[in-house]
ModelCIF file with pLDDT and N, C-alpha, C, O atoms, coordinates in Angstrom:
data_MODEL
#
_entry.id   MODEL 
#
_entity.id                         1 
_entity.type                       polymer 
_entity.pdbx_number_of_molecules   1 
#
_entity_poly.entity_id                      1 
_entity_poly.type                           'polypeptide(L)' 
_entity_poly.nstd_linkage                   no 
_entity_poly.nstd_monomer                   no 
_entity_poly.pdbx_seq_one_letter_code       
;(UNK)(UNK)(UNK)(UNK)(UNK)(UNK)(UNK)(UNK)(UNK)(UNK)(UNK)(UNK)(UNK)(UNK)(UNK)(UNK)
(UNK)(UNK)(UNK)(UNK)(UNK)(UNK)(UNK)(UNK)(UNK)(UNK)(UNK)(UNK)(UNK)(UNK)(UNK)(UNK)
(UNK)(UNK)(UNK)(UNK)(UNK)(UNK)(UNK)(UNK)(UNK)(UNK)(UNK)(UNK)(UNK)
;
_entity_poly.pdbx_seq_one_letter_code_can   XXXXXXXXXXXXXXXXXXXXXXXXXXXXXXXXXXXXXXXXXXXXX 
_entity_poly.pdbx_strand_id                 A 
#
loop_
_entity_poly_seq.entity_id 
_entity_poly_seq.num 
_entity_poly_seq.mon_id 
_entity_poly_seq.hetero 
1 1  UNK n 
1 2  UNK n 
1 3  UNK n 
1 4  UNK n 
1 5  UNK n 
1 6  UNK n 
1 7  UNK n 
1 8  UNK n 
1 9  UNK n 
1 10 UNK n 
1 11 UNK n 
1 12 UNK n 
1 13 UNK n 
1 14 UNK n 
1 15 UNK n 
1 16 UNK n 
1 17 UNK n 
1 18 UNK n 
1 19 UNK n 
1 20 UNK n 
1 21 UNK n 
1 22 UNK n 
1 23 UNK n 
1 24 UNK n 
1 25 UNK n 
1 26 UNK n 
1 27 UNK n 
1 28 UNK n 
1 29 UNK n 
1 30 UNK n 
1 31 UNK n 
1 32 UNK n 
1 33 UNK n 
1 34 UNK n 
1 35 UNK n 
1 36 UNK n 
1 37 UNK n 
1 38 UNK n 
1 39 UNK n 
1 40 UNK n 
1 41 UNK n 
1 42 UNK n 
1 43 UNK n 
1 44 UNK n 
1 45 UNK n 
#
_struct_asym.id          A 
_struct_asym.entity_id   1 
#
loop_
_ma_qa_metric.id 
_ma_qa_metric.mode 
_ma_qa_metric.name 
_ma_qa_metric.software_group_id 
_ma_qa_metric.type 
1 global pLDDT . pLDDT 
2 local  pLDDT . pLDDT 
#
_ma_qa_metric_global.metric_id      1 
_ma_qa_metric_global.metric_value   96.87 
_ma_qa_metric_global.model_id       1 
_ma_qa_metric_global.ordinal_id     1 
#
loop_
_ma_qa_metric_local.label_asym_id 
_ma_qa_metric_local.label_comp_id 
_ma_qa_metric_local.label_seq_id 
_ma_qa_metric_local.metric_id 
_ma_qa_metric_local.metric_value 
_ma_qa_metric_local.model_id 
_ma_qa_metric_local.ordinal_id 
A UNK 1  2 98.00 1 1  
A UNK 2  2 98.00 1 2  
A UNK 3  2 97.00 1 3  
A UNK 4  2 95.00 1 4  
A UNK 5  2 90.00 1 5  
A UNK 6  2 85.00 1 6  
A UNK 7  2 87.00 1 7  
A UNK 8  2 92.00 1 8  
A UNK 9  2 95.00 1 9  
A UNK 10 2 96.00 1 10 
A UNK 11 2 98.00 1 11 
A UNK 12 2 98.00 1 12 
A UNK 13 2 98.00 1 13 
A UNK 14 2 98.00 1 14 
A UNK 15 2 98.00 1 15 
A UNK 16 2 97.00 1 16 
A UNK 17 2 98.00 1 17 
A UNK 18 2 98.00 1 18 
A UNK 19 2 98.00 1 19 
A UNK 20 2 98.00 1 20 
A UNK 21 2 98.00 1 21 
A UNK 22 2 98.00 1 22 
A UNK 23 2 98.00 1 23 
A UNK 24 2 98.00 1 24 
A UNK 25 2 98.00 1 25 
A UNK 26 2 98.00 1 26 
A UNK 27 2 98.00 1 27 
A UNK 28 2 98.00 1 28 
A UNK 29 2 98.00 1 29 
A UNK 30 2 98.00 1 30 
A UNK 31 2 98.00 1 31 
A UNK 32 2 98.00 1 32 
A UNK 33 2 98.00 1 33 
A UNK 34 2 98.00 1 34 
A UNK 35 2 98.00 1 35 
A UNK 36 2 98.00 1 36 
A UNK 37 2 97.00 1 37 
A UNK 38 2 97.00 1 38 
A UNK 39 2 97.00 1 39 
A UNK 40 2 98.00 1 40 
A UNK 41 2 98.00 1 41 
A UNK 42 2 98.00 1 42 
A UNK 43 2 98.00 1 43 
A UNK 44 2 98.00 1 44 
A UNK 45 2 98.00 1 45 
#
loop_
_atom_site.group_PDB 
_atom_site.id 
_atom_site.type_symbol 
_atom_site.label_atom_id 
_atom_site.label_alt_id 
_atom_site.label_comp_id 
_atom_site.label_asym_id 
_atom_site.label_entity_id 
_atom_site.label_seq_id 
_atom_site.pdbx_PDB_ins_code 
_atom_site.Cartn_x 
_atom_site.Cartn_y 
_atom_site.Cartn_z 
_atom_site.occupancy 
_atom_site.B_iso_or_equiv 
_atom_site.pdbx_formal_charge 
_atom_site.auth_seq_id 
_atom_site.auth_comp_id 
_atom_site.auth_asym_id 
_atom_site.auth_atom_id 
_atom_site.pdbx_PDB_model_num 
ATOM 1   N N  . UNK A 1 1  ? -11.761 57.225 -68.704 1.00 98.00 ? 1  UNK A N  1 
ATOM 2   C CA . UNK A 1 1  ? -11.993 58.669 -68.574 1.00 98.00 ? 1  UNK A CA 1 
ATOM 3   C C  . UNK A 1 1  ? -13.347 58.960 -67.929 1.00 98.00 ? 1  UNK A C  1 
ATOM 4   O O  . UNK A 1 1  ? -14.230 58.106 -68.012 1.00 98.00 ? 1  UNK A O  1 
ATOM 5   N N  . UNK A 1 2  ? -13.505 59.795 -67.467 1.00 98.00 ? 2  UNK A N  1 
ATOM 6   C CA . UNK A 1 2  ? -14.842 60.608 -66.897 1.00 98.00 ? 2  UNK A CA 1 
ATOM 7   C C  . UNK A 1 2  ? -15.900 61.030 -68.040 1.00 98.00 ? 2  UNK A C  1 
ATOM 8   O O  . UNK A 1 2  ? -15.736 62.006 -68.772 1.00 98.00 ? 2  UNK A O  1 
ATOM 9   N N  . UNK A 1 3  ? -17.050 60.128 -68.094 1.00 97.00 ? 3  UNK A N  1 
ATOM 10  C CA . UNK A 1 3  ? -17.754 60.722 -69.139 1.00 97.00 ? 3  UNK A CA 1 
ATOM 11  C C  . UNK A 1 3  ? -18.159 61.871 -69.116 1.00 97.00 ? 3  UNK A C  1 
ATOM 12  O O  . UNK A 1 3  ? -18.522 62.397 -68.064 1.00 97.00 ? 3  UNK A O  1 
ATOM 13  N N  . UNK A 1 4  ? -18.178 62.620 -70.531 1.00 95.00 ? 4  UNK A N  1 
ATOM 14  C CA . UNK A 1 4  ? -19.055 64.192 -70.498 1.00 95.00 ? 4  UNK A CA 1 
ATOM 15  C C  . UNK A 1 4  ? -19.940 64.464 -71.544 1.00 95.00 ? 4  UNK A C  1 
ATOM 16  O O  . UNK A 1 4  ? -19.988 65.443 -72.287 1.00 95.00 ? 4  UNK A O  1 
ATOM 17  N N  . UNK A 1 5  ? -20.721 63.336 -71.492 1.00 90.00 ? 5  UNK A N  1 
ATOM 18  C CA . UNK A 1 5  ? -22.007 63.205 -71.901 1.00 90.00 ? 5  UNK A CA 1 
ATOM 19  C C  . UNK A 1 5  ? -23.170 64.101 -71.472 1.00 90.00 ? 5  UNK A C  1 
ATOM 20  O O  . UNK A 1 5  ? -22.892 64.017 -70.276 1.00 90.00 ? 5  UNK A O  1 
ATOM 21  N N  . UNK A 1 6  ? -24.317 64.941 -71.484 1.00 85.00 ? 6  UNK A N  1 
ATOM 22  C CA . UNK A 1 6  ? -24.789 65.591 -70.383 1.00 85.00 ? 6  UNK A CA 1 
ATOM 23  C C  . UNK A 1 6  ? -25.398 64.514 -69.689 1.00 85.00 ? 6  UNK A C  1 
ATOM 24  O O  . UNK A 1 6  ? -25.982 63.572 -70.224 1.00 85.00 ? 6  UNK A O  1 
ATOM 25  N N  . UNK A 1 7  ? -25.198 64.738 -68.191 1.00 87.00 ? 7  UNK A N  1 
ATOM 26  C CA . UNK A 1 7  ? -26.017 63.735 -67.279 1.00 87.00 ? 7  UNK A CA 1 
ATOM 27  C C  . UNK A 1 7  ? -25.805 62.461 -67.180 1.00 87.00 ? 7  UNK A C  1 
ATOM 28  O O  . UNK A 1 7  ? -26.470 61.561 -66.667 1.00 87.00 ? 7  UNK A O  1 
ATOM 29  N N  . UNK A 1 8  ? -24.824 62.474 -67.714 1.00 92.00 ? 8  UNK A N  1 
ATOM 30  C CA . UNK A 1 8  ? -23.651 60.776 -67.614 1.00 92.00 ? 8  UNK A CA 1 
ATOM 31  C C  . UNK A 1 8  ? -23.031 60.497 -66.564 1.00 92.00 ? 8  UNK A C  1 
ATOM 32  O O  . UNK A 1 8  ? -21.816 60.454 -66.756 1.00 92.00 ? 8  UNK A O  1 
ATOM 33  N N  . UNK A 1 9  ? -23.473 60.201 -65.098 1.00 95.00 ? 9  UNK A N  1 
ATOM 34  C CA . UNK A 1 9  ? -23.139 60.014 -64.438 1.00 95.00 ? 9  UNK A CA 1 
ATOM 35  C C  . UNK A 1 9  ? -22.824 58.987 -64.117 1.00 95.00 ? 9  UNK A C  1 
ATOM 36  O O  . UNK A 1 9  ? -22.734 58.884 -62.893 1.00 95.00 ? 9  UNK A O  1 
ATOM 37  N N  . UNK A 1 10 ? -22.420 57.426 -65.101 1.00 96.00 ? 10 UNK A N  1 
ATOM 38  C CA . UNK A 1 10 ? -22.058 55.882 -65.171 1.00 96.00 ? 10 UNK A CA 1 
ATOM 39  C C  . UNK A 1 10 ? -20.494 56.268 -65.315 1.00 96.00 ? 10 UNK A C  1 
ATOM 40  O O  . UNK A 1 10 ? -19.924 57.211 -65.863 1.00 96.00 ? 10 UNK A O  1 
ATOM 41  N N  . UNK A 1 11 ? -20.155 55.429 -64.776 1.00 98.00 ? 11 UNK A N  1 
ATOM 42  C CA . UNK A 1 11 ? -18.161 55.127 -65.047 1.00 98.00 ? 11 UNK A CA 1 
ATOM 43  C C  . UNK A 1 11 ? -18.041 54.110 -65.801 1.00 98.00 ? 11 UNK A C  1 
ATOM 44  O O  . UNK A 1 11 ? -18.984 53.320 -65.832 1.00 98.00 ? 11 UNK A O  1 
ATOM 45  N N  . UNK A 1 12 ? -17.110 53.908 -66.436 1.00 98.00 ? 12 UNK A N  1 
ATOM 46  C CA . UNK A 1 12 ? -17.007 52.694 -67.548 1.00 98.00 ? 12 UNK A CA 1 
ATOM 47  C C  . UNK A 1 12 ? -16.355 51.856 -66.628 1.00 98.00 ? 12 UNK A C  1 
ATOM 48  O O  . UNK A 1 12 ? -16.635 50.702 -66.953 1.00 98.00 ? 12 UNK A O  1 
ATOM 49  N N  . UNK A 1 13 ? -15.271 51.866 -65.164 1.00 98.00 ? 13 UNK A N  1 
ATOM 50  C CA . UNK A 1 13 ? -14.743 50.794 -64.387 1.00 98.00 ? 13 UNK A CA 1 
ATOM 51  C C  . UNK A 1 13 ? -15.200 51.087 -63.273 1.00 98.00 ? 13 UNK A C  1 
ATOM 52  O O  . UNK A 1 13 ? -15.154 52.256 -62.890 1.00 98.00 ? 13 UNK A O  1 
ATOM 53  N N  . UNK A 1 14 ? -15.887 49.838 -62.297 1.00 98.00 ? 14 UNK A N  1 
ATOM 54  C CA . UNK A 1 14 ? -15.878 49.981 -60.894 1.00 98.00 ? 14 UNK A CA 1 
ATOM 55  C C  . UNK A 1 14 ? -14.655 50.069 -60.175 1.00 98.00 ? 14 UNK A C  1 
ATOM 56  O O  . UNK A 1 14 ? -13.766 49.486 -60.796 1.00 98.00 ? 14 UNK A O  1 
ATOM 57  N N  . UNK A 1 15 ? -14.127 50.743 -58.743 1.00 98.00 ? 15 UNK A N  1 
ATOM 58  C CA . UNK A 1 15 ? -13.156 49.929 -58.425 1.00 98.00 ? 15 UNK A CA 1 
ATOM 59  C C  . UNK A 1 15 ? -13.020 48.579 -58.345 1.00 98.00 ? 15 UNK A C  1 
ATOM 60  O O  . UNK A 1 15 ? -11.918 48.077 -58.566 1.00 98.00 ? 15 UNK A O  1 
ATOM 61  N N  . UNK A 1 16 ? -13.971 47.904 -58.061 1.00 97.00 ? 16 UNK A N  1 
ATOM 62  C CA . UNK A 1 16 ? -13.168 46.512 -57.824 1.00 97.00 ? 16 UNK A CA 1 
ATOM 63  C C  . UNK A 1 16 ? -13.311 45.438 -59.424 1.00 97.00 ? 16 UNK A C  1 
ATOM 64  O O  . UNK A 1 16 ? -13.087 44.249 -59.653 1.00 97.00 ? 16 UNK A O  1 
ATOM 65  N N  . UNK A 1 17 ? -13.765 46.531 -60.216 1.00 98.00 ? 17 UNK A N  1 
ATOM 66  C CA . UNK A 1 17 ? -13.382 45.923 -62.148 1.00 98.00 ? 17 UNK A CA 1 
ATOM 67  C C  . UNK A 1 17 ? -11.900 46.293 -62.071 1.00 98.00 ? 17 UNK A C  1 
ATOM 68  O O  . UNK A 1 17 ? -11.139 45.540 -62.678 1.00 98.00 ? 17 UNK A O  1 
ATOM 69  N N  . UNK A 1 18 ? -11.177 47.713 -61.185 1.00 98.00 ? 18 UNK A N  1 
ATOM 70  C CA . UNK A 1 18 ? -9.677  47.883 -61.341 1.00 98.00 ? 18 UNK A CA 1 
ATOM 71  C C  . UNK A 1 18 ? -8.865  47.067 -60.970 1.00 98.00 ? 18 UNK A C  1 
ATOM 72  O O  . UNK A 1 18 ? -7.866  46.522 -61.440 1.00 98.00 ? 18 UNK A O  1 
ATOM 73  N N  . UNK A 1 19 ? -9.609  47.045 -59.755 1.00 98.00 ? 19 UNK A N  1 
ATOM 74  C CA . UNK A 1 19 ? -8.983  45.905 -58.724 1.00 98.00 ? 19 UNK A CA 1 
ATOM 75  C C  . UNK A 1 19 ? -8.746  44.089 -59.220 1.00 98.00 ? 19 UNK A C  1 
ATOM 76  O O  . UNK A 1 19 ? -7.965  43.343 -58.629 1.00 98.00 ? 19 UNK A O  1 
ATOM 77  N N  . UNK A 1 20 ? -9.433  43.756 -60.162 1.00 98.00 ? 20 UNK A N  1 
ATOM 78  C CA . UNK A 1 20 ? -9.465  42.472 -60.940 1.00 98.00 ? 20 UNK A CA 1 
ATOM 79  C C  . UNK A 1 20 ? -8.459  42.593 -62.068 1.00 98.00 ? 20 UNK A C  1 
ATOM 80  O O  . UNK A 1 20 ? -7.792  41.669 -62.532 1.00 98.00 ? 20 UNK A O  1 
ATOM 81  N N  . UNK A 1 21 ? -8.444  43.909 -62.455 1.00 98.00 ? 21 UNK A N  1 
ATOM 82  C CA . UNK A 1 21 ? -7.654  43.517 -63.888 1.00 98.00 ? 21 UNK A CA 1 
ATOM 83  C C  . UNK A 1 21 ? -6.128  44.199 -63.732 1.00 98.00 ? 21 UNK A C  1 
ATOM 84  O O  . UNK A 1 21 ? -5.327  44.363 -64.653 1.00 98.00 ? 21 UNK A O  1 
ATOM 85  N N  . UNK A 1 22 ? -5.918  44.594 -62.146 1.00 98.00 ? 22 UNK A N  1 
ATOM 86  C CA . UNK A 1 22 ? -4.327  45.210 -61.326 1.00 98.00 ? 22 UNK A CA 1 
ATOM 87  C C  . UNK A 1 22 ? -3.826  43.556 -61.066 1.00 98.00 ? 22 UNK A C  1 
ATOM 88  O O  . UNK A 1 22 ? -2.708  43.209 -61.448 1.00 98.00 ? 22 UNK A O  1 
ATOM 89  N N  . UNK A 1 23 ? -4.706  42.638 -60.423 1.00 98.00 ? 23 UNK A N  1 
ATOM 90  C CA . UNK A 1 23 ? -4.555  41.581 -60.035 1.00 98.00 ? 23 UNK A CA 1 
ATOM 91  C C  . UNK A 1 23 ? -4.366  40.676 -61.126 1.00 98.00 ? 23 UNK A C  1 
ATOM 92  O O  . UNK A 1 23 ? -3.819  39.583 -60.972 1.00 98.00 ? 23 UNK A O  1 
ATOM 93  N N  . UNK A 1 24 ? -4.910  41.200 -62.506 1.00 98.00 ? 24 UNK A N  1 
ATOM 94  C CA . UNK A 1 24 ? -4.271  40.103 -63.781 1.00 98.00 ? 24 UNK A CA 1 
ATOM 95  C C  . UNK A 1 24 ? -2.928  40.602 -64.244 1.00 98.00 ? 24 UNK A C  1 
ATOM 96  O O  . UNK A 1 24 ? -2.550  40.203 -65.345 1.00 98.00 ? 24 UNK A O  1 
ATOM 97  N N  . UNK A 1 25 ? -2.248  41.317 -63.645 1.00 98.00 ? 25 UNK A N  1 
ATOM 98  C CA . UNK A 1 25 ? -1.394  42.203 -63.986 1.00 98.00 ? 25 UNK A CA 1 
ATOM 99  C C  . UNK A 1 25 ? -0.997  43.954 -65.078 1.00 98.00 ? 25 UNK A C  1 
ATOM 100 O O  . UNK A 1 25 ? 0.045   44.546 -65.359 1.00 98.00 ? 25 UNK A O  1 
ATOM 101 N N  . UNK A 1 26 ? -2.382  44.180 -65.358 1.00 98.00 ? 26 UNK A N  1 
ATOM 102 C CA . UNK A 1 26 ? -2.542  45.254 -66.279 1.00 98.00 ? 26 UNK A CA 1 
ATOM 103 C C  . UNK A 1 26 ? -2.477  46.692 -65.600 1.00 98.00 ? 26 UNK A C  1 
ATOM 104 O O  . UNK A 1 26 ? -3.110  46.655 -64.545 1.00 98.00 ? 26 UNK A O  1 
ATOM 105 N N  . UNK A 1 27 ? -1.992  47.805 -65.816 1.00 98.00 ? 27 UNK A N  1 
ATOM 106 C CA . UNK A 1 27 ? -2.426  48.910 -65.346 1.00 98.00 ? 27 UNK A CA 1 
ATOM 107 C C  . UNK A 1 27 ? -3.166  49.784 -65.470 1.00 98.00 ? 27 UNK A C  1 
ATOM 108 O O  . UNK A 1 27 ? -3.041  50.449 -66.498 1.00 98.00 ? 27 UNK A O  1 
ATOM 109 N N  . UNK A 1 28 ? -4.330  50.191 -64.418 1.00 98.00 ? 28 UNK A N  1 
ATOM 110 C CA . UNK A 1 28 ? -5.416  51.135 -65.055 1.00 98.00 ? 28 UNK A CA 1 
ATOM 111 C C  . UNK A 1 28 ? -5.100  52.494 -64.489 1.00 98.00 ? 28 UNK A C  1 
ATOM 112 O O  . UNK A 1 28 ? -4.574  52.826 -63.427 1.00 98.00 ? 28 UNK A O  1 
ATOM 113 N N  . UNK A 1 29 ? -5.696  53.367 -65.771 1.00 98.00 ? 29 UNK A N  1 
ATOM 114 C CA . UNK A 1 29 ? -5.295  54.663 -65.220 1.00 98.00 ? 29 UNK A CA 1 
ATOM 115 C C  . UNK A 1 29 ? -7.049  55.432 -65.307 1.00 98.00 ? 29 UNK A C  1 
ATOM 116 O O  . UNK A 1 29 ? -7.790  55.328 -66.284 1.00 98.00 ? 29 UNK A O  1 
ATOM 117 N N  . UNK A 1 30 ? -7.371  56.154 -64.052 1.00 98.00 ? 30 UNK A N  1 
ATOM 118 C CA . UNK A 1 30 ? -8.692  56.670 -64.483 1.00 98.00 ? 30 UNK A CA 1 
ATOM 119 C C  . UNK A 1 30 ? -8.386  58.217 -64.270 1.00 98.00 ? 30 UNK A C  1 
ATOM 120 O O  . UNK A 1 30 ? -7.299  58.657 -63.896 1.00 98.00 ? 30 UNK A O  1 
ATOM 121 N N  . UNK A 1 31 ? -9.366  58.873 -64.528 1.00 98.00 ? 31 UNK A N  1 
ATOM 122 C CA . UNK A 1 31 ? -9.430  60.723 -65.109 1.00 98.00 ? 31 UNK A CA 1 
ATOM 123 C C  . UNK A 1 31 ? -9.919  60.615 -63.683 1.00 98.00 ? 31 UNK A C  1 
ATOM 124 O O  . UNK A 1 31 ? -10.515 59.582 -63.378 1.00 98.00 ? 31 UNK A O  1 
ATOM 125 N N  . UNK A 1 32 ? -9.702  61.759 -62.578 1.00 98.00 ? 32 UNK A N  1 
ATOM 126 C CA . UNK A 1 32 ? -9.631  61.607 -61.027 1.00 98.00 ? 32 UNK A CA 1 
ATOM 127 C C  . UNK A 1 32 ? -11.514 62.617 -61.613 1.00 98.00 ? 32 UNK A C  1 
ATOM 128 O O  . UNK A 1 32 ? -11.740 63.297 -62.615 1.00 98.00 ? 32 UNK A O  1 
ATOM 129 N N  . UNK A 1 33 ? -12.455 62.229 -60.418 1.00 98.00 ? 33 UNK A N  1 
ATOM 130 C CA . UNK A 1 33 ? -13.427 62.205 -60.584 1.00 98.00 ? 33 UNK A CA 1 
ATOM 131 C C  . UNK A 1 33 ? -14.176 61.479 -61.368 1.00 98.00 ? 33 UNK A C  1 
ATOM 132 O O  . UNK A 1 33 ? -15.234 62.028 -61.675 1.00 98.00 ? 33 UNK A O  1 
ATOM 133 N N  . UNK A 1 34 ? -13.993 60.396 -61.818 1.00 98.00 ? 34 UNK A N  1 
ATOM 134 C CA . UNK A 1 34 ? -14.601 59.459 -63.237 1.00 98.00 ? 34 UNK A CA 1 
ATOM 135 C C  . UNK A 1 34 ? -15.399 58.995 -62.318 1.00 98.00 ? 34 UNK A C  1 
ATOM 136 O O  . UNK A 1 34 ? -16.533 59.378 -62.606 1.00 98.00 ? 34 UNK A O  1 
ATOM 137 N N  . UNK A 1 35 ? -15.414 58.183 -61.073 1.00 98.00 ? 35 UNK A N  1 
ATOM 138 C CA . UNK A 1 35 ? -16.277 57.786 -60.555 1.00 98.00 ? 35 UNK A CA 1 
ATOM 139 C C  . UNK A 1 35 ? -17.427 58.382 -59.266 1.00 98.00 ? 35 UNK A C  1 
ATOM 140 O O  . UNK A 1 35 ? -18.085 57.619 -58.558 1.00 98.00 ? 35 UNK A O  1 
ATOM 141 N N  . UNK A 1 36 ? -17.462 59.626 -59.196 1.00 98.00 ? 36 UNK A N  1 
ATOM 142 C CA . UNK A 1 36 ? -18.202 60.725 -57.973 1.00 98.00 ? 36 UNK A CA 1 
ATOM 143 C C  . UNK A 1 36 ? -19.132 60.801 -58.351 1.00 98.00 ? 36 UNK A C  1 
ATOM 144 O O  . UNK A 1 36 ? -19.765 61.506 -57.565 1.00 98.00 ? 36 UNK A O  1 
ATOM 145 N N  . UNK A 1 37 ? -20.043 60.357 -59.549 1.00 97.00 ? 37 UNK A N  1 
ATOM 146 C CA . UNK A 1 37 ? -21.558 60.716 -60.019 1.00 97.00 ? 37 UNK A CA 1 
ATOM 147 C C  . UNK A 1 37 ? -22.267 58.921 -59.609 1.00 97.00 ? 37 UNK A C  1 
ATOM 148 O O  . UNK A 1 37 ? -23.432 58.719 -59.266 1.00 97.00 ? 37 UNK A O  1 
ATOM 149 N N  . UNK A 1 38 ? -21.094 57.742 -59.787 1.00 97.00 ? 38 UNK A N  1 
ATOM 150 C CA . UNK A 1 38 ? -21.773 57.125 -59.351 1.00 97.00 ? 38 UNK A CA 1 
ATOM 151 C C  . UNK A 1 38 ? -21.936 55.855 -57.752 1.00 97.00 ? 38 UNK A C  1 
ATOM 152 O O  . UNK A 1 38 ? -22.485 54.794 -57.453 1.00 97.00 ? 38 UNK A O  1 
ATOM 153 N N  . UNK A 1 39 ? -20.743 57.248 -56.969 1.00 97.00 ? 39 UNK A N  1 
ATOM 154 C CA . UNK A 1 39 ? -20.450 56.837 -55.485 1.00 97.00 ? 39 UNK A CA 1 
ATOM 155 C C  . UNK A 1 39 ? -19.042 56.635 -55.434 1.00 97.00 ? 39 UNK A C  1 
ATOM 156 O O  . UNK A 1 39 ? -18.678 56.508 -54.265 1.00 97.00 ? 39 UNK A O  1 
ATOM 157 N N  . UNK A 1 40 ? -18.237 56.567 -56.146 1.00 98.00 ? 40 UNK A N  1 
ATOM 158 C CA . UNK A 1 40 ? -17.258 56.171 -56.072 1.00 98.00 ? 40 UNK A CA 1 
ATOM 159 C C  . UNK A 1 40 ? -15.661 57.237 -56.274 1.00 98.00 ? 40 UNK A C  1 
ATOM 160 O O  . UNK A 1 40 ? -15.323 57.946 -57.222 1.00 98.00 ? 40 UNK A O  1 
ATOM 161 N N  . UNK A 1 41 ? -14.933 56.941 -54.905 1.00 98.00 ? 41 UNK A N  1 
ATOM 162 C CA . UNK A 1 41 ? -14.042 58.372 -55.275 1.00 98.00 ? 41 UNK A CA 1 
ATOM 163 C C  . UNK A 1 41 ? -12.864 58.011 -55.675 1.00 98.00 ? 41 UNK A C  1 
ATOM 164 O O  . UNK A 1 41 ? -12.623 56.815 -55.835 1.00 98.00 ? 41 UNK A O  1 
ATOM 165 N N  . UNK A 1 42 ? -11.807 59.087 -55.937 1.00 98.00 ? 42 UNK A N  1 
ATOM 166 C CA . UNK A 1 42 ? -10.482 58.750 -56.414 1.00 98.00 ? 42 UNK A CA 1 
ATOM 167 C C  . UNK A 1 42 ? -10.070 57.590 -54.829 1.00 98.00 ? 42 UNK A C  1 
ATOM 168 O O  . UNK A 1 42 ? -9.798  56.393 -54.920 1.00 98.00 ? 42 UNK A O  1 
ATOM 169 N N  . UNK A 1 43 ? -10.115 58.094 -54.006 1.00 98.00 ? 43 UNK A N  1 
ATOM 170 C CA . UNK A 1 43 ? -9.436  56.720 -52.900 1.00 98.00 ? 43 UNK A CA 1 
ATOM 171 C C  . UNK A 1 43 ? -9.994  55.361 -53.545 1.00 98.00 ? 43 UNK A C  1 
ATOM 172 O O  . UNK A 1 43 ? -9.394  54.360 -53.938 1.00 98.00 ? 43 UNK A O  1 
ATOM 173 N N  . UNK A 1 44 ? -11.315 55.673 -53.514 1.00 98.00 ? 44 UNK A N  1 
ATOM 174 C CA . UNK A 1 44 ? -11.697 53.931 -54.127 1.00 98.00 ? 44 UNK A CA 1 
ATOM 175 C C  . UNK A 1 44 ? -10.445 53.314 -54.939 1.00 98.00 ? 44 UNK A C  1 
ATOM 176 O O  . UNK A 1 44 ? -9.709  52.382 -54.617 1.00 98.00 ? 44 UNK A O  1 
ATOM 177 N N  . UNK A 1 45 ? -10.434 54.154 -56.136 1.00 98.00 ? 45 UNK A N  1 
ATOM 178 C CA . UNK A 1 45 ? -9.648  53.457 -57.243 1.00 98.00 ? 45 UNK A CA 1 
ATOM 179 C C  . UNK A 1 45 ? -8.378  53.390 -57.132 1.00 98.00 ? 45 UNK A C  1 
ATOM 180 O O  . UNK A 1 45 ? -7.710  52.836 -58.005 1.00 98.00 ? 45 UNK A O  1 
#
């Protein structure tokens, strides 16, 4: 999920932490904007 902490702009998955654990076979689902505070957009993931 997208933290809403104030000023929590960290994601708990990088894309390519998604990208490792799609490739162990698991499915990740993220909250669309989870990663825009720390560069990273819904295309990434």
């Amino acid at each position: 999920p997208k933290e809403i902490k104030p000023q929590e702009f960290r994601v708990g998955m990088t894309p390519d932490a998604a990208r490792e654990a799609v490739a162990h076979g698991h499915a990740v689902i993220v909250q669309t904007g989870a990663g825009v505070g720390a560069g990273f957009t819904d295309e990434d993931y």
